[in-house]
PDB file of N, CA and C in Angstrom:
ATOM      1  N   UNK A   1      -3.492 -28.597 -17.089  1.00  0.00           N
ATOM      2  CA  UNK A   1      -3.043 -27.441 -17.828  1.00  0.00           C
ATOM      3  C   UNK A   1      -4.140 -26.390 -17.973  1.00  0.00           C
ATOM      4  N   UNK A   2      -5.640 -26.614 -17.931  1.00  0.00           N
ATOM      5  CA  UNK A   2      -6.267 -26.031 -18.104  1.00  0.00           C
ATOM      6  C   UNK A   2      -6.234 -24.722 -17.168  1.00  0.00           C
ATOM      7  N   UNK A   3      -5.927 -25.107 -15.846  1.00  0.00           N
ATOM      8  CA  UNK A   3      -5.896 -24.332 -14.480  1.00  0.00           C
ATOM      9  C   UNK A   3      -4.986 -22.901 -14.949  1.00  0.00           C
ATOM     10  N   UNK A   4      -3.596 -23.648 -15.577  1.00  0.00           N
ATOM     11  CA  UNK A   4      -2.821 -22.483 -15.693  1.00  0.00           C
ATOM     12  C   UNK A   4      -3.016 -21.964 -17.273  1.00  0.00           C
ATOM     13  N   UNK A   5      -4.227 -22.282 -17.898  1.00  0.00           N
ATOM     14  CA  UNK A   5      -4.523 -21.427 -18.885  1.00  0.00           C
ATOM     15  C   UNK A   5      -5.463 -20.267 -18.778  1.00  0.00           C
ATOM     16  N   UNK A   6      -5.956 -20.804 -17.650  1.00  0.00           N
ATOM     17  CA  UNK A   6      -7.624 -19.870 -17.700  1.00  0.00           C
ATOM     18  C   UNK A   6      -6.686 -18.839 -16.274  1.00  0.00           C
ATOM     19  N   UNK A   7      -5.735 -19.327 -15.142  1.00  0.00           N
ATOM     20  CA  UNK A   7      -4.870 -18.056 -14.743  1.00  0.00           C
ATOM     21  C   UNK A   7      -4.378 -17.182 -15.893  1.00  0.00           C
ATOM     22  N   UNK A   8      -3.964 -17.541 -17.048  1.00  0.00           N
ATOM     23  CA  UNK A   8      -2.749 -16.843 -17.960  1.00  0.00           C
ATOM     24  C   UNK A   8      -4.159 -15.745 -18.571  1.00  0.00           C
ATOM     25  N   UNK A   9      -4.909 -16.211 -19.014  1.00  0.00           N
ATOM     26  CA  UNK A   9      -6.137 -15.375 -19.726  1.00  0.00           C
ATOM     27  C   UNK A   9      -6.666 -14.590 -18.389  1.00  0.00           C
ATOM     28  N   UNK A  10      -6.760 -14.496 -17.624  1.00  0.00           N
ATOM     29  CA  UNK A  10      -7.276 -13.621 -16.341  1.00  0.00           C
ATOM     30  C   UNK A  10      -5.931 -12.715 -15.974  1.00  0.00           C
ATOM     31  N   UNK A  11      -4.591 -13.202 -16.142  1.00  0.00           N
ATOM     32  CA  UNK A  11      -3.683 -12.393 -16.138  1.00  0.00           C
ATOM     33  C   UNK A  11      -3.731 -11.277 -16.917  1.00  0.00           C
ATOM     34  N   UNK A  12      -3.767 -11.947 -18.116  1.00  0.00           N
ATOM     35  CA  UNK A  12      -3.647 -10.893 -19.453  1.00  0.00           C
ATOM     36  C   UNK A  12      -5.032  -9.915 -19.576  1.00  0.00           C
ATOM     37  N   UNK A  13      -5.516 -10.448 -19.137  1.00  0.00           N
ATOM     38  CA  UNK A  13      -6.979  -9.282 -18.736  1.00  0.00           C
ATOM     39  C   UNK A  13      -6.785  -8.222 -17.934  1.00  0.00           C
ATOM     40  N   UNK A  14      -6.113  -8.557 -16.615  1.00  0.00           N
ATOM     41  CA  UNK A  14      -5.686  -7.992 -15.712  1.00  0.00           C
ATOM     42  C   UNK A  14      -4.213  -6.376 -16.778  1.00  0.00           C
ATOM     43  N   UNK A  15      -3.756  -7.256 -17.121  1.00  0.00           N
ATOM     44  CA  UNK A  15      -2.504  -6.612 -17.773  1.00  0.00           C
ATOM     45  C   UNK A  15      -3.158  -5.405 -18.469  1.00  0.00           C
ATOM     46  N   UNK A  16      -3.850  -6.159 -19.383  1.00  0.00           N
ATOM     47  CA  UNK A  16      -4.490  -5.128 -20.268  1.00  0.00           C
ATOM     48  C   UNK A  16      -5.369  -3.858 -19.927  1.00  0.00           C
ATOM     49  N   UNK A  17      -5.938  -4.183 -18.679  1.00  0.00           N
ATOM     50  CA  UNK A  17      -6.400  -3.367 -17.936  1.00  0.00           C
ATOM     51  C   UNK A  17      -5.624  -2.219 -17.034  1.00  0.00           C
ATOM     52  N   UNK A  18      -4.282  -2.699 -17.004  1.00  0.00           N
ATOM     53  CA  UNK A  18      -3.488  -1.871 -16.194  1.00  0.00           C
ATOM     54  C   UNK A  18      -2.665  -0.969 -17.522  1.00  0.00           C
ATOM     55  N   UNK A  19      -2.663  -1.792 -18.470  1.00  0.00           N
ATOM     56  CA  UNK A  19      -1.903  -1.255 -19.834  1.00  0.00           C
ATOM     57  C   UNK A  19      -2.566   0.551 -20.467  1.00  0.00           C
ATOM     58  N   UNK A  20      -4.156  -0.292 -19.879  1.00  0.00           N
ATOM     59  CA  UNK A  20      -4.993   0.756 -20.396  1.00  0.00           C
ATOM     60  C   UNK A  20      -5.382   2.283 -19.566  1.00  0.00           C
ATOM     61  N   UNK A  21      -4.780   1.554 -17.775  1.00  0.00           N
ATOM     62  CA  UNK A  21      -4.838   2.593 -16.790  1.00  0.00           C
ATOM     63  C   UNK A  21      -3.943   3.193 -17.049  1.00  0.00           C
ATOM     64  N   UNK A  22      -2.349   2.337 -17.026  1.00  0.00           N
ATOM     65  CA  UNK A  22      -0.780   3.149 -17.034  1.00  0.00           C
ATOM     66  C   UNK A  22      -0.557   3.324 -18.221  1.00  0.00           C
ATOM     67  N   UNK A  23      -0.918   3.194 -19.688  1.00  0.00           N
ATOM     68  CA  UNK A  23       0.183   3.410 -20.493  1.00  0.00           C
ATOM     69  C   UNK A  23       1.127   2.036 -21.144  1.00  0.00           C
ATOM     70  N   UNK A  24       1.126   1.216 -19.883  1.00  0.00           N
ATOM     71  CA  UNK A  24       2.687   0.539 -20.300  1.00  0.00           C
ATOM     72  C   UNK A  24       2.001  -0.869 -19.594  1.00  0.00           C
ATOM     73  N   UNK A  25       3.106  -1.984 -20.242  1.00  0.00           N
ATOM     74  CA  UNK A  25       2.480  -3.039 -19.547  1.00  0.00           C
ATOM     75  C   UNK A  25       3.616  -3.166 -17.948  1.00  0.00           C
ATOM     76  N   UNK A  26       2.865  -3.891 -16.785  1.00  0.00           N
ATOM     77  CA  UNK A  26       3.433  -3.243 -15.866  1.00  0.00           C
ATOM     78  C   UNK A  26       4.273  -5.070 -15.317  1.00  0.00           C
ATOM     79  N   UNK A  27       5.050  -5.283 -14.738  1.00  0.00           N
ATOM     80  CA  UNK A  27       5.874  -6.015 -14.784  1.00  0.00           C
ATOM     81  C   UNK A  27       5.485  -7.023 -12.984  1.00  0.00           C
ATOM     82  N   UNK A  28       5.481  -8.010 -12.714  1.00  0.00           N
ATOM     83  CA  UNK A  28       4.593  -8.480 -11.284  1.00  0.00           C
ATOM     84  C   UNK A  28       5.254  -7.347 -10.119  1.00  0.00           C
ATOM     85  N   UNK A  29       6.652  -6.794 -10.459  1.00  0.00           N
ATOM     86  CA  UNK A  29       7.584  -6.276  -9.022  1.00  0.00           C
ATOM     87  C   UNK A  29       6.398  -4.698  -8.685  1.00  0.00           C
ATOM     88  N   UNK A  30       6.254  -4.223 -10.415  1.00  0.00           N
ATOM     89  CA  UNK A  30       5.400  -2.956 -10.561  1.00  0.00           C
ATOM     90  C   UNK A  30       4.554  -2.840 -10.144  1.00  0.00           C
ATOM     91  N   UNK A  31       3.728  -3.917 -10.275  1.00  0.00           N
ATOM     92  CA  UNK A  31       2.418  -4.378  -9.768  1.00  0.00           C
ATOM     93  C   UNK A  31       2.009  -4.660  -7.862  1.00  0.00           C
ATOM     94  N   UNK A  32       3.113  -5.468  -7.653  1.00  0.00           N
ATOM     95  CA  UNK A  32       3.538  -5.485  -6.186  1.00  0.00           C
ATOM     96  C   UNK A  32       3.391  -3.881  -5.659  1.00  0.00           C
ATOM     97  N   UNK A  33       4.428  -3.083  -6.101  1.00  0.00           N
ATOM     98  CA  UNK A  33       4.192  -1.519  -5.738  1.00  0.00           C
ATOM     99  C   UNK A  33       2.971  -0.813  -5.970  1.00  0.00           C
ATOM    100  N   UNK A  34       2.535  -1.022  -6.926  1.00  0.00           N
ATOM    101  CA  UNK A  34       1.053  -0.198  -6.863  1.00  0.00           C
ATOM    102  C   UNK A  34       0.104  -0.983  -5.655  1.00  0.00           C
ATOM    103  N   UNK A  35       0.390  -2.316  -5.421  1.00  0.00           N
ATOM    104  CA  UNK A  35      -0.764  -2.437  -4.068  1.00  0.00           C
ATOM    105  C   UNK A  35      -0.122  -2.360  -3.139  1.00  0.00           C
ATOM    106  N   UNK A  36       0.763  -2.025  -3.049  1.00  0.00           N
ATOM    107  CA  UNK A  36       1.502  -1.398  -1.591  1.00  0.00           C
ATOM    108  C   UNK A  36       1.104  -0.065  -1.447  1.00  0.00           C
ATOM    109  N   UNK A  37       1.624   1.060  -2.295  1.00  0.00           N
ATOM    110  CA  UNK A  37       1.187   2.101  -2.542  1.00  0.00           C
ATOM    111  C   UNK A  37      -0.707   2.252  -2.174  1.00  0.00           C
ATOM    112  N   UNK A  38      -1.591   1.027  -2.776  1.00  0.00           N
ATOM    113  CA  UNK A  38      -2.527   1.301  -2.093  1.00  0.00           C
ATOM    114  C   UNK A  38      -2.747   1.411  -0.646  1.00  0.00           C
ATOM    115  N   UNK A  39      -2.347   0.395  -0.464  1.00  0.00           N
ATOM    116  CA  UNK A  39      -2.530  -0.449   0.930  1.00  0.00           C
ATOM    117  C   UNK A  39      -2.093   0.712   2.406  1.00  0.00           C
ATOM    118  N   UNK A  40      -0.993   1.486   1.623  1.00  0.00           N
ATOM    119  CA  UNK A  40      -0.532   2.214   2.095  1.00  0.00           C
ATOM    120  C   UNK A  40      -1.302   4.044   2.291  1.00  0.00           C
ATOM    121  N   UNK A  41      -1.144   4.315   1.338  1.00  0.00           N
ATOM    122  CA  UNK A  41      -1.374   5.524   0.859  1.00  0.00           C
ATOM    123  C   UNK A  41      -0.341   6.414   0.749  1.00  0.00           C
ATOM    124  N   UNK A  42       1.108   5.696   0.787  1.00  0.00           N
ATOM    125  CA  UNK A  42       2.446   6.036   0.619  1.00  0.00           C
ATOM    126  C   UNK A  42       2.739   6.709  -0.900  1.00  0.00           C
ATOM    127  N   UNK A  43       2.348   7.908  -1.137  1.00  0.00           N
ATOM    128  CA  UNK A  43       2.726   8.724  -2.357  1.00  0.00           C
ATOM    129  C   UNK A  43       3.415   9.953  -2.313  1.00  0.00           C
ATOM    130  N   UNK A  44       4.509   9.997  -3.172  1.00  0.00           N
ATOM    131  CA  UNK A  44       5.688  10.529  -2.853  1.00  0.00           C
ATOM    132  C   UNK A  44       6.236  10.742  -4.257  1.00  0.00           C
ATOM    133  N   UNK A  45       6.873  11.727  -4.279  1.00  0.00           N
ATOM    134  CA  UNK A  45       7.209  12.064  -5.917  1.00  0.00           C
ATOM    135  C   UNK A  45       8.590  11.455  -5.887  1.00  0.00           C
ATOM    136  N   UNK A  46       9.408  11.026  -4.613  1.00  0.00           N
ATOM    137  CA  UNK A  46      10.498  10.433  -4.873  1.00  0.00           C
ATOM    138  C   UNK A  46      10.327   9.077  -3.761  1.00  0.00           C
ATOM    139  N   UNK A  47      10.417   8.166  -4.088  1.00  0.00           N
ATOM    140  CA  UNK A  47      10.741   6.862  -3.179  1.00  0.00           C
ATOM    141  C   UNK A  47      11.685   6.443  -3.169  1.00  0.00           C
ATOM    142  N   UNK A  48      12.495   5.905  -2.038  1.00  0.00           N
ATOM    143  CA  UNK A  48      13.879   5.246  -1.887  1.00  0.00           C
ATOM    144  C   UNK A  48      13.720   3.613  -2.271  1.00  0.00           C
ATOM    145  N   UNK A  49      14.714   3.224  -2.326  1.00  0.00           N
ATOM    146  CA  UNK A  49      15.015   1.747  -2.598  1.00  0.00           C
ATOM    147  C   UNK A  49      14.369   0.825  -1.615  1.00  0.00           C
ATOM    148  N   UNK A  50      14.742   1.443  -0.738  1.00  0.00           N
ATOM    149  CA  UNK A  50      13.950   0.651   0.673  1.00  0.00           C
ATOM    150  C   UNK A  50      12.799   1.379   0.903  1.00  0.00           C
ATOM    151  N   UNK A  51      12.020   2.272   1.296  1.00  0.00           N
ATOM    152  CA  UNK A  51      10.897   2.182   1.077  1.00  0.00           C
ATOM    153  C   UNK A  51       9.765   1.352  -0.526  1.00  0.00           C
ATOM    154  N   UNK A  52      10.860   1.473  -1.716  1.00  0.00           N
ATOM    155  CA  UNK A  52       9.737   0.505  -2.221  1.00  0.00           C
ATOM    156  C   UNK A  52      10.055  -0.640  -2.181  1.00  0.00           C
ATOM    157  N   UNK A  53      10.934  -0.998  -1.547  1.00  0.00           N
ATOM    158  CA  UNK A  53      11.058  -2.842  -1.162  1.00  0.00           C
ATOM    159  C   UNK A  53      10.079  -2.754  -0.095  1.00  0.00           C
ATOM    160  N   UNK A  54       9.656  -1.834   0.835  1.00  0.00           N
ATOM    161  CA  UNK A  54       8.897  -2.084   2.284  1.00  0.00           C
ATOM    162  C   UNK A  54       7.395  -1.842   1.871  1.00  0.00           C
ATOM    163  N   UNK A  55       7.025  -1.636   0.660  1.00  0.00           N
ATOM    164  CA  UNK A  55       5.897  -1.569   0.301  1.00  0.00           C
ATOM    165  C   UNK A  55       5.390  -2.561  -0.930  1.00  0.00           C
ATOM    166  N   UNK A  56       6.318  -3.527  -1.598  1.00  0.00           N
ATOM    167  CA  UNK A  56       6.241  -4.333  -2.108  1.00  0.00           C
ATOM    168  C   UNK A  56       6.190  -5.724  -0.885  1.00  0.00           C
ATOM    169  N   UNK A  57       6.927  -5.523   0.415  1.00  0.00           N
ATOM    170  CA  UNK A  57       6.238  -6.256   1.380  1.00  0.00           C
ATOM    171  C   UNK A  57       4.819  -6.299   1.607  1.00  0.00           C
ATOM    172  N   UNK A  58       4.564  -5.085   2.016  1.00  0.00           N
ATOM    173  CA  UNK A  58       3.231  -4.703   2.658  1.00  0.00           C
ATOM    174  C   UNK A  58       2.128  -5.344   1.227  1.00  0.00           C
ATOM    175  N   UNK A  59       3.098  -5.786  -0.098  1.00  0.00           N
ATOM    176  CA  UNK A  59       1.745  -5.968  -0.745  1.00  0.00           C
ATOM    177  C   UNK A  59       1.556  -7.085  -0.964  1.00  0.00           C
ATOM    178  N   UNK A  60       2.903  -7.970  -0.540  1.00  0.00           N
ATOM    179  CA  UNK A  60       3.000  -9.584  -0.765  1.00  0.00           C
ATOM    180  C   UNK A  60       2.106 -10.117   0.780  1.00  0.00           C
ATOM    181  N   UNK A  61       2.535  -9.199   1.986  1.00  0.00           N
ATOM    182  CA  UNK A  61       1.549  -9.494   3.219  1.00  0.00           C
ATOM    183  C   UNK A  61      -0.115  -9.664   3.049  1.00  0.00           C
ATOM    184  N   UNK A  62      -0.301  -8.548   2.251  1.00  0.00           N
ATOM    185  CA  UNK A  62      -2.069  -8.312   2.413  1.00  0.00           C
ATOM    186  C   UNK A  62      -2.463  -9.879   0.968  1.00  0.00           C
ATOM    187  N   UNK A  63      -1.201  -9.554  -0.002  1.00  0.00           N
ATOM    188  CA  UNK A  63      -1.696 -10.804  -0.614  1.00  0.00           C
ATOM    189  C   UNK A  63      -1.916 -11.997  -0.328  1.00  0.00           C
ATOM    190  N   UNK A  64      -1.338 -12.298   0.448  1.00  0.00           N
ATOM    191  CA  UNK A  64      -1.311 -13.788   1.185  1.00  0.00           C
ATOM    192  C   UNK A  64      -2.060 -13.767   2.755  1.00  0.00           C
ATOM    193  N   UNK A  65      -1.899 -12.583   2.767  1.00  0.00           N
ATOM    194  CA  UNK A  65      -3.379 -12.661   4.444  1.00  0.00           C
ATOM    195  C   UNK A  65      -4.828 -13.206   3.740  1.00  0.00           C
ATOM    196  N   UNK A  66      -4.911 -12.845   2.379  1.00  0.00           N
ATOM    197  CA  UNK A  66      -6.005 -13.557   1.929  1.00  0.00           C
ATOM    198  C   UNK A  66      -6.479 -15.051   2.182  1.00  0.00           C
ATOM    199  N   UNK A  67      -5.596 -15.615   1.742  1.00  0.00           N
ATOM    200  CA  UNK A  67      -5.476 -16.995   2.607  1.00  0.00           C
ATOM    201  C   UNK A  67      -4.922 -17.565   3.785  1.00  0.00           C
ATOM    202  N   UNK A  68      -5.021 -16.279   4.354  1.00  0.00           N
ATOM    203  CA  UNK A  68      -4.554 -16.920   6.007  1.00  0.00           C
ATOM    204  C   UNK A  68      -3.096 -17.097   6.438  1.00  0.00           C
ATOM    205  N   UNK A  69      -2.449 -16.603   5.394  1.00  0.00           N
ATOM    206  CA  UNK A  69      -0.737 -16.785   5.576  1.00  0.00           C
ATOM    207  C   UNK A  69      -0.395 -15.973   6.932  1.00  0.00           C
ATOM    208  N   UNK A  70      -0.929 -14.894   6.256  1.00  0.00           N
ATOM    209  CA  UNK A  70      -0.807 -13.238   7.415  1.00  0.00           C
ATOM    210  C   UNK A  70      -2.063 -12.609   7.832  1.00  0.00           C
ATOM    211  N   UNK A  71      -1.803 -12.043   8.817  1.00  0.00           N
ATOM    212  CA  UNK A  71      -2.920 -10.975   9.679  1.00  0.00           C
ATOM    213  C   UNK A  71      -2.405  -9.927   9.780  1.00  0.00           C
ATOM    214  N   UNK A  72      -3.064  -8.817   9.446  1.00  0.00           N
ATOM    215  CA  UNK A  72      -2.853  -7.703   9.796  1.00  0.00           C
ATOM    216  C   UNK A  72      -3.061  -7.570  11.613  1.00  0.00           C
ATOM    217  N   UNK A  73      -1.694  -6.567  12.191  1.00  0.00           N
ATOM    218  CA  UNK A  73      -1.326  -7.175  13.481  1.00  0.00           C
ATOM    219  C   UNK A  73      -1.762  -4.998  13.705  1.00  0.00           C
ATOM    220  N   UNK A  74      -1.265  -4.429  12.468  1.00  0.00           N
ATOM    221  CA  UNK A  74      -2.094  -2.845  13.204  1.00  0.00           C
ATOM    222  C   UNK A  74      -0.976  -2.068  11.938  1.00  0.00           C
ATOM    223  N   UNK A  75      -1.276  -0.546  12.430  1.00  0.00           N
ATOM    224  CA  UNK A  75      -0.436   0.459  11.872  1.00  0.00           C
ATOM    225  C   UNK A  75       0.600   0.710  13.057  1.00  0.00           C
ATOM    226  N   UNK A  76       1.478   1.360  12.588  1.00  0.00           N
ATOM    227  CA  UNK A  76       2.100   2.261  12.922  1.00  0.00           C
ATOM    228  C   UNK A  76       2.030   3.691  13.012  1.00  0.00           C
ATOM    229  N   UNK A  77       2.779   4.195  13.988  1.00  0.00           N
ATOM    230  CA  UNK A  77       2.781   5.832  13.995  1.00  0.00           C
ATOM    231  C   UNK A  77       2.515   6.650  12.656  1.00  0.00           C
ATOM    232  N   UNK A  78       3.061   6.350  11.313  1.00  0.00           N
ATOM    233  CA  UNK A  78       3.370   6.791  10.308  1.00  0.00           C
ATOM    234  C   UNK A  78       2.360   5.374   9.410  1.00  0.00           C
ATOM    235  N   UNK A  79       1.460   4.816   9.794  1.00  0.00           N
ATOM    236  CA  UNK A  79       0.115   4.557   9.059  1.00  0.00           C
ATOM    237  C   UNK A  79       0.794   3.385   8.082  1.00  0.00           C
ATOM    238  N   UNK A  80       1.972   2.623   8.369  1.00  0.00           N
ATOM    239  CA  UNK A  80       2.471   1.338   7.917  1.00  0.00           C
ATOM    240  C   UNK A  80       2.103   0.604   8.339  1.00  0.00           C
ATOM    241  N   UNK A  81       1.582  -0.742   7.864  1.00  0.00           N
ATOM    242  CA  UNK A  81       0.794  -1.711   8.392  1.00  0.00           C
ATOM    243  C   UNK A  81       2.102  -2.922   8.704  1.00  0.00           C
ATOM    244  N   UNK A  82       1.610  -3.739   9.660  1.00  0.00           N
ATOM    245  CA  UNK A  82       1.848  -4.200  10.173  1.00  0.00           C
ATOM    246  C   UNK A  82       1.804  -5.365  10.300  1.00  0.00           C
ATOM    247  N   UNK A  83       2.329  -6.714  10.432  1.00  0.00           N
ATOM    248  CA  UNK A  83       1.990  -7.777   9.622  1.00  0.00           C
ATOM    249  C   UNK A  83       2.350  -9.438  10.531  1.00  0.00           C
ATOM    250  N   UNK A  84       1.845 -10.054  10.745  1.00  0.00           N
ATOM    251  CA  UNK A  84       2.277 -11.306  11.665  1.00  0.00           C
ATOM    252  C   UNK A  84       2.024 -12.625  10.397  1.00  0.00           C
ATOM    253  N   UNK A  85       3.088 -13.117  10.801  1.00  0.00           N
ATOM    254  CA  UNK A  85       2.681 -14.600   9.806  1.00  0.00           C
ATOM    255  C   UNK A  85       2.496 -15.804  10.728  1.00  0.00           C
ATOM    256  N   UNK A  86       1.369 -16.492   9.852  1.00  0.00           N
ATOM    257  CA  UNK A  86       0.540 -17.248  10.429  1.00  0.00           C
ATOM    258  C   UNK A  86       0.679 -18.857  10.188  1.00  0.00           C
ATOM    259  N   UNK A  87       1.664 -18.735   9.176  1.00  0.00           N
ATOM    260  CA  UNK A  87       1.800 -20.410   8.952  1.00  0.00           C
ATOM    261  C   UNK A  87       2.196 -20.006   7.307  1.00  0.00           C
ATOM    262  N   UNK A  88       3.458 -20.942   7.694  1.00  0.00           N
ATOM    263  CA  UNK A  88       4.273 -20.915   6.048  1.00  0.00           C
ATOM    264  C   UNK A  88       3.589 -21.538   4.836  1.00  0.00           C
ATOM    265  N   UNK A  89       3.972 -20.806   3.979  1.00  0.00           N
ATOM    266  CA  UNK A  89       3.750 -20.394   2.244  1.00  0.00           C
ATOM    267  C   UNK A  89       3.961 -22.272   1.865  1.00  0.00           C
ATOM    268  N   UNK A  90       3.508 -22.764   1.141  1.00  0.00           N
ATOM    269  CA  UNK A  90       3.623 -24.213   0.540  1.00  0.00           C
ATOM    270  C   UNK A  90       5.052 -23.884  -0.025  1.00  0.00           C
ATOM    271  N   UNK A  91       5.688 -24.982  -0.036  1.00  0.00           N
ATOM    272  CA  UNK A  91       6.939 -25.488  -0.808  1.00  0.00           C
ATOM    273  C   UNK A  91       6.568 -25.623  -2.308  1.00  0.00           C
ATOM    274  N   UNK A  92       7.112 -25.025  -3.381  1.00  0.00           N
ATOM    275  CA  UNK A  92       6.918 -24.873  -5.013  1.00  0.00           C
ATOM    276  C   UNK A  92       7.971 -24.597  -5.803  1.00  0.00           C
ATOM    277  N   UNK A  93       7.892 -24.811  -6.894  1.00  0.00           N
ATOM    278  CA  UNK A  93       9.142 -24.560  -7.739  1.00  0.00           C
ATOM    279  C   UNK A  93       9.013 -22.570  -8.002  1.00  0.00           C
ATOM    280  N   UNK A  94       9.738 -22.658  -8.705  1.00  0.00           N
ATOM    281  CA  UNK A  94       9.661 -20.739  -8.918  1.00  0.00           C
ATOM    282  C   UNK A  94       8.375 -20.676  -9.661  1.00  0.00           C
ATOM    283  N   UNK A  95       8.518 -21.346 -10.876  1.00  0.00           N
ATOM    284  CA  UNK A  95       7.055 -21.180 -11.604  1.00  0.00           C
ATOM    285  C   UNK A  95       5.655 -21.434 -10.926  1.00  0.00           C
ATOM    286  N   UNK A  96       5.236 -22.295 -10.058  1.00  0.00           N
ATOM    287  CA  UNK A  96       4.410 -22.569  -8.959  1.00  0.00           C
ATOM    288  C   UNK A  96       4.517 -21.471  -8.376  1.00  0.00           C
ATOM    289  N   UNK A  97       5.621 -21.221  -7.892  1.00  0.00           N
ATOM    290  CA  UNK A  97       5.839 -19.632  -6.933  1.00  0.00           C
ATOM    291  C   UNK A  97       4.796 -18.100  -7.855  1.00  0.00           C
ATOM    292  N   UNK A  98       5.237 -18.247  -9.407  1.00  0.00           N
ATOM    293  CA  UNK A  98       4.591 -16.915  -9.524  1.00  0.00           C
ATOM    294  C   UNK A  98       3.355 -17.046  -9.732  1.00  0.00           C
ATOM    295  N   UNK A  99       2.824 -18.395 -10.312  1.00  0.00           N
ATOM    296  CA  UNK A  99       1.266 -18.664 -10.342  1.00  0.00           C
ATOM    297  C   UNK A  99       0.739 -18.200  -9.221  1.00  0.00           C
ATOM    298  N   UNK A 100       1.136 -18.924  -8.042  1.00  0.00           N
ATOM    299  CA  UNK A 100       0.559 -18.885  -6.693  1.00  0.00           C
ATOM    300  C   UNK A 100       0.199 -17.405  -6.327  1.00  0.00           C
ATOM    301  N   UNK A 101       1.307 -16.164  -6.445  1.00  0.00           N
ATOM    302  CA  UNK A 101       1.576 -15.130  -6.252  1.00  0.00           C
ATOM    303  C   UNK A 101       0.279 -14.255  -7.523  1.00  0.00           C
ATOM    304  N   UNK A 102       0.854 -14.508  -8.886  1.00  0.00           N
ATOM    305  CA  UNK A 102       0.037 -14.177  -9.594  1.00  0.00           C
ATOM    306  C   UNK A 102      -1.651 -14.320  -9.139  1.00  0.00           C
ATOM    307  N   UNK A 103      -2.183 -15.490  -8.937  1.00  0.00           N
ATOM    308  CA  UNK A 103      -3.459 -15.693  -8.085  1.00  0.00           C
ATOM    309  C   UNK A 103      -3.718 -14.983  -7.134  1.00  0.00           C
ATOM    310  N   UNK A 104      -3.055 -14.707  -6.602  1.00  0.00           N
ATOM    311  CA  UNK A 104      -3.604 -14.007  -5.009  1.00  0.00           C
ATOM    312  C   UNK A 104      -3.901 -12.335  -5.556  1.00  0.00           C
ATOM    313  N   UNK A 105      -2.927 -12.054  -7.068  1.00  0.00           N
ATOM    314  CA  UNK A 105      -2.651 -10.975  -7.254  1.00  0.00           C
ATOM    315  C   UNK A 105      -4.364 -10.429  -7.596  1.00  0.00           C
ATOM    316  N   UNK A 106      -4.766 -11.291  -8.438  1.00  0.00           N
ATOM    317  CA  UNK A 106      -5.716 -11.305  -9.312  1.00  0.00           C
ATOM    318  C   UNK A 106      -6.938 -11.171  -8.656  1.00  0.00           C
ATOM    319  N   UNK A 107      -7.081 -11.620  -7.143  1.00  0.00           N
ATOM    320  CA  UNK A 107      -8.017 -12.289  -6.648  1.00  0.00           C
ATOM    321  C   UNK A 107      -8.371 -10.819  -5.459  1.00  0.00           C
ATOM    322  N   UNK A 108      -6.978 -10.001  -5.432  1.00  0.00           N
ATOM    323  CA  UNK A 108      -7.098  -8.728  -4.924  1.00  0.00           C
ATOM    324  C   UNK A 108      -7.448  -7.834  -5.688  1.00  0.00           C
ATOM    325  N   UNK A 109      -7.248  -8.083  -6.567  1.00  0.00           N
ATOM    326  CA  UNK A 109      -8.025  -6.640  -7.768  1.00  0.00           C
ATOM    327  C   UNK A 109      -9.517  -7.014  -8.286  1.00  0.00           C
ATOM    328  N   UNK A 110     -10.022  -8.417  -7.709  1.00  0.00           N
ATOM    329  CA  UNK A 110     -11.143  -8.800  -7.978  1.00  0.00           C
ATOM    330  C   UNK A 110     -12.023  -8.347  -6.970  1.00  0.00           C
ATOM    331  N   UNK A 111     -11.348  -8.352  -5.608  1.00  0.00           N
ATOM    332  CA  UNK A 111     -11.785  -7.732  -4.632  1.00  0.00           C
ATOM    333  C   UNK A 111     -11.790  -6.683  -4.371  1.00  0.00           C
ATOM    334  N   UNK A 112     -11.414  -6.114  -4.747  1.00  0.00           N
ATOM    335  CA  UNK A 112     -11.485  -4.166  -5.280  1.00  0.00           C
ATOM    336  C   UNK A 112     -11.834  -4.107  -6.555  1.00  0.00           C
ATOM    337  N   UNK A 113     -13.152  -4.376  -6.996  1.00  0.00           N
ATOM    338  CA  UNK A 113     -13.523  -4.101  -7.878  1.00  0.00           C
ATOM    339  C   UNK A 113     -13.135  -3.523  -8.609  1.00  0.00           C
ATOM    340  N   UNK A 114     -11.796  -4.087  -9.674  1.00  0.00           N
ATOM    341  CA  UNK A 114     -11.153  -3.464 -10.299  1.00  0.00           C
ATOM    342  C   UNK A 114     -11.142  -3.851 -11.958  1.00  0.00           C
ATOM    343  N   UNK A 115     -11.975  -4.964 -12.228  1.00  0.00           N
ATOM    344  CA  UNK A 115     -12.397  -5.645 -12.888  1.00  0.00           C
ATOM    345  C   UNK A 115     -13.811  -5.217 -13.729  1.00  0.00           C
ATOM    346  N   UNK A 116     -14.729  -4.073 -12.694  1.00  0.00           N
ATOM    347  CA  UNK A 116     -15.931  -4.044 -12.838  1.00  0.00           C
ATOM    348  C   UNK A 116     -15.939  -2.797 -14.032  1.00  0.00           C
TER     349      UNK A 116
END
């Protein structure tokens, strides 16, 4: 239990930090979009449904290329990245699922010194 206490306190750090960037506390789907939006540089005063589902991809890809899930395979014409998978995600319950997800989340904003 300890594992998923000291994630939950690095979450809420994380939160609070975004609480304190945005205003608001931001929700994991929200969060997904802002590192797409990075990843991307996709900013737009209006986004469609499907473009922010295709950039909440692009942010679950770069999250999990961290550990080797995915490789970045290139851009596209229009500077969308591009994505090959490399060997499937472990089998988990949903809650396992958002830890797992949550971690990778954490571990990218650690790596963009976002923490500092």
């Amino acid at each position: 239990m300890q594992a998923n206490d000291d994630l939950q306190t690095r979450w809420w750090t994380l939160e609070a930090k975004l609480i304190e960037r945005f205003g608001k506390k931001p929700d994991i789907e929200a969060i997904l979009f802002l590192i797409g939006m990075q990843e991307t540089g996709f900013i737009k005063e209006k986004i469609t449904k499907e473009q922010k589902q295709d950039l909440m991809h692009v942010a679950v890809c770069t999250l999990f290329a961290q550990s080797g899930f995915y490789e970045l395979e290139g851009k596209d014409r229009e500077g969308w990245p591009h994505f090959r998978q490399l060997k499937s995600l472990p089998e988990m319950n949903m809650i396992e699922q958002e830890n797992y997800l949550k971690d990778h989340i954490l571990l990218y904003f650690q790596h963009h010194d976002f923490f500092d």
